[in-house]
C-alpha atoms as a PDB file:
ATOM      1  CA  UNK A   1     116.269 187.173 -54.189  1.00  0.00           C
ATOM      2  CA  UNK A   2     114.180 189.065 -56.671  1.00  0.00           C
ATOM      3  CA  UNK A   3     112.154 192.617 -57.322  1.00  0.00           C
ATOM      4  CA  UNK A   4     108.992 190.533 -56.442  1.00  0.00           C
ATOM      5  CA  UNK A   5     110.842 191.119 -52.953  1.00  0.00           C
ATOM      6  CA  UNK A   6     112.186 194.583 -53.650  1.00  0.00           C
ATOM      7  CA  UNK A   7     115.619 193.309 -54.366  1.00  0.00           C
ATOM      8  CA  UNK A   8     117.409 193.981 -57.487  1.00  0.00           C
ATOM      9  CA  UNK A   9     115.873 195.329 -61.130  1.00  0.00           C
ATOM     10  CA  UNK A  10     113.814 193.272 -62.892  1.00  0.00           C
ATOM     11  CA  UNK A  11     115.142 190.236 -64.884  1.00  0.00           C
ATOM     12  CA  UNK A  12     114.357 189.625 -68.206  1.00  0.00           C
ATOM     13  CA  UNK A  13     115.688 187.387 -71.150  1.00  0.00           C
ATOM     14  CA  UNK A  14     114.881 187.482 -74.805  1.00  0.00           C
ATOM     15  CA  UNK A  15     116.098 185.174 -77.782  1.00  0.00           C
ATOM     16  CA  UNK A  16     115.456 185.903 -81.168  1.00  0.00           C
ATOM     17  CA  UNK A  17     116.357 183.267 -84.022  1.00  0.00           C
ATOM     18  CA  UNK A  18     119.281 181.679 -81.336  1.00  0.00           C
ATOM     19  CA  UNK A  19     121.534 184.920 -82.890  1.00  0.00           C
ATOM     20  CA  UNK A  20     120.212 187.605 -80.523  1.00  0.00           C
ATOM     21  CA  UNK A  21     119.564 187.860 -76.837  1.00  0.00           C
ATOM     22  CA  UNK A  22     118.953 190.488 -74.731  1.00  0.00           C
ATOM     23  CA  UNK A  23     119.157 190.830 -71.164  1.00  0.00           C
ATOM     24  CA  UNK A  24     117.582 193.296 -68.341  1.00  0.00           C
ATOM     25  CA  UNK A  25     118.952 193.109 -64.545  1.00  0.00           C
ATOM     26  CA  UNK A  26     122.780 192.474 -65.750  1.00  0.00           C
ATOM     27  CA  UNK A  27     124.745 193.796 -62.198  1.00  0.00           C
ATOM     28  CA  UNK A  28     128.009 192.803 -64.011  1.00  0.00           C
ATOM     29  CA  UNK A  29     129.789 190.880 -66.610  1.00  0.00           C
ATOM     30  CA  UNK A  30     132.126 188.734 -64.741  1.00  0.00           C
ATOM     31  CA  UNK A  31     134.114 187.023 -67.694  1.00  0.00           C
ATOM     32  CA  UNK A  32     133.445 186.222 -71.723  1.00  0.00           C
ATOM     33  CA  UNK A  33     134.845 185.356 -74.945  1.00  0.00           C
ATOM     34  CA  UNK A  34     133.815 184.127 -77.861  1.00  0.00           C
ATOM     35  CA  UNK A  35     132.379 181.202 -76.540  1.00  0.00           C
ATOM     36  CA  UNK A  36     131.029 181.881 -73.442  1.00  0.00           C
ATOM     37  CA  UNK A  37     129.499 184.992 -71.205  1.00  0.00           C
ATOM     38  CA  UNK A  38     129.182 184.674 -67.588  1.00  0.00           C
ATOM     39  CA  UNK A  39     126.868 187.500 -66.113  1.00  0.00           C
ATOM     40  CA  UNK A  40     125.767 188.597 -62.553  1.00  0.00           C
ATOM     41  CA  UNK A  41     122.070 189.168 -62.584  1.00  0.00           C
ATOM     42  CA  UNK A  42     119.926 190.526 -60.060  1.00  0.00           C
ATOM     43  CA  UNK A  43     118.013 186.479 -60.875  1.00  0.00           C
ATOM     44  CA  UNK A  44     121.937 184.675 -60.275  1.00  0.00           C
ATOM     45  CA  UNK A  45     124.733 184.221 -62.611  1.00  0.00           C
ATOM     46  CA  UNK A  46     123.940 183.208 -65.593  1.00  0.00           C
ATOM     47  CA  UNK A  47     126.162 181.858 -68.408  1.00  0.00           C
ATOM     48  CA  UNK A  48     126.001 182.634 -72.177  1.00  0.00           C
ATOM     49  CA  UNK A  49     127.524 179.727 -74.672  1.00  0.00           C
ATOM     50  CA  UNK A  50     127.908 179.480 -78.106  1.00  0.00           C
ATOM     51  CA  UNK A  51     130.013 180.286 -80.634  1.00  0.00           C
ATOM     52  CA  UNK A  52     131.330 183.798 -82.109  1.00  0.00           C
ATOM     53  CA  UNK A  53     129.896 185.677 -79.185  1.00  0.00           C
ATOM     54  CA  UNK A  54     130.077 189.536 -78.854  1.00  0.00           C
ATOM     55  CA  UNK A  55     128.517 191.812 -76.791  1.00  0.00           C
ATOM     56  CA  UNK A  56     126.750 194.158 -79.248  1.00  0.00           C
ATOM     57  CA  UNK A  57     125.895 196.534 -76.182  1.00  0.00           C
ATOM     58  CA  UNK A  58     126.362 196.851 -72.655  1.00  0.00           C
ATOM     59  CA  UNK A  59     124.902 199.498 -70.063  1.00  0.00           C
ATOM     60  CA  UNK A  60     125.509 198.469 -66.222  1.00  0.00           C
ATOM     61  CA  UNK A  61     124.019 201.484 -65.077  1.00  0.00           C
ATOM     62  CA  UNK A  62     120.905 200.444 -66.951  1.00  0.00           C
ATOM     63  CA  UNK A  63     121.364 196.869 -66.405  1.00  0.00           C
ATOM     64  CA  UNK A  64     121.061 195.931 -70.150  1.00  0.00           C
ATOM     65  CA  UNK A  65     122.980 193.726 -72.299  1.00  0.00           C
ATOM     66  CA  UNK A  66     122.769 192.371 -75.779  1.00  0.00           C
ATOM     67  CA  UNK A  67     125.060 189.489 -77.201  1.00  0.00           C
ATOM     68  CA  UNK A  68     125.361 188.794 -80.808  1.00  0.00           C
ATOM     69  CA  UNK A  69     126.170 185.169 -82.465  1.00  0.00           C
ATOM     70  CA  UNK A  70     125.514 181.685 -82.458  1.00  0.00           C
ATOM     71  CA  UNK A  71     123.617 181.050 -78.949  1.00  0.00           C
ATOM     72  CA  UNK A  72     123.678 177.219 -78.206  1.00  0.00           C
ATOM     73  CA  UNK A  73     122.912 177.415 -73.952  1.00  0.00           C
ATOM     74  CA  UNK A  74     121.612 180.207 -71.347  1.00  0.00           C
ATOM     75  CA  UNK A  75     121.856 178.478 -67.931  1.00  0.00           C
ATOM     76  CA  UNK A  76     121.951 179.943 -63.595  1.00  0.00           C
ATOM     77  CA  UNK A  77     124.493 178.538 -61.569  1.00  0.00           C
ATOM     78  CA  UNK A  78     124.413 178.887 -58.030  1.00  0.00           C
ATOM     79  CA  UNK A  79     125.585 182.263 -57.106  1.00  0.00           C
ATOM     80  CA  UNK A  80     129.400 181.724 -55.570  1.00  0.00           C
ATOM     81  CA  UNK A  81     130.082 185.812 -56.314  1.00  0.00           C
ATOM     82  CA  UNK A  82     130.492 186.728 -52.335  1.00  0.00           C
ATOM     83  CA  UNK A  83     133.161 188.479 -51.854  1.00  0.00           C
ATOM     84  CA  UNK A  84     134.270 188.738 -55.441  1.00  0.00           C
ATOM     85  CA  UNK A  85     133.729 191.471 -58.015  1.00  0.00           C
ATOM     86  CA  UNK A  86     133.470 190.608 -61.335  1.00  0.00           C
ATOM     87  CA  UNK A  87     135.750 192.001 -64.986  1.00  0.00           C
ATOM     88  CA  UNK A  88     134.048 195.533 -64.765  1.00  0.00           C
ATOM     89  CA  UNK A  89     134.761 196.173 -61.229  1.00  0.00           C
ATOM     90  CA  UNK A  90     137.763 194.536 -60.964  1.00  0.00           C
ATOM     91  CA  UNK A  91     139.117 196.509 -63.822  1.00  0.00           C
ATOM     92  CA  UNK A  92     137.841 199.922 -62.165  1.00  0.00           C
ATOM     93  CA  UNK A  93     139.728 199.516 -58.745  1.00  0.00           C
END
């Protein structure tokens, strides 16, 4: 798994002051709220925490995301998406 290997768009996370992050490589945005995001990534599925948490933009066809509020935890979990689409794609069908 990664564009090293010609799979996916590049991956890339940045954090400013713990109130900003921005994300390249988002495939979808499988569930949030204000206290958590959980994203497919062309890296995994990461999860967003914190606290009053808002996505300030969101382009799938780019593959870009940026969250707004407190950020306390970015984390992967192992990727347990086969088979399932996430909110975006379920909500399109």
């Amino acid at each position: 798994m990664g564009y090293e290997n010609g799979i996916g768009a590049p991956h890339h996370v940045a954090l400013e002051e713990r109130r900003s992050l921005t994300v390249s490589g988002v495939e979808d945005v499988e569930r949030f709220d204000e206290n958590a995001i959980v994203l497919s990534t062309s890296q995994g599925t990461m999860v967003v925490s914190g606290s009053q948490l808002h996505i300030e933009k969101l382009s799938l066809d780019g593959g870009d995301l940026k969250v707004e509020g407190e950020i306390d935890a970015i984390s992967y979990e192992e990727d347990q998406r086969a088979g399932r689409g996430g909110f975006f794609s379920r909500l399109l069908r």
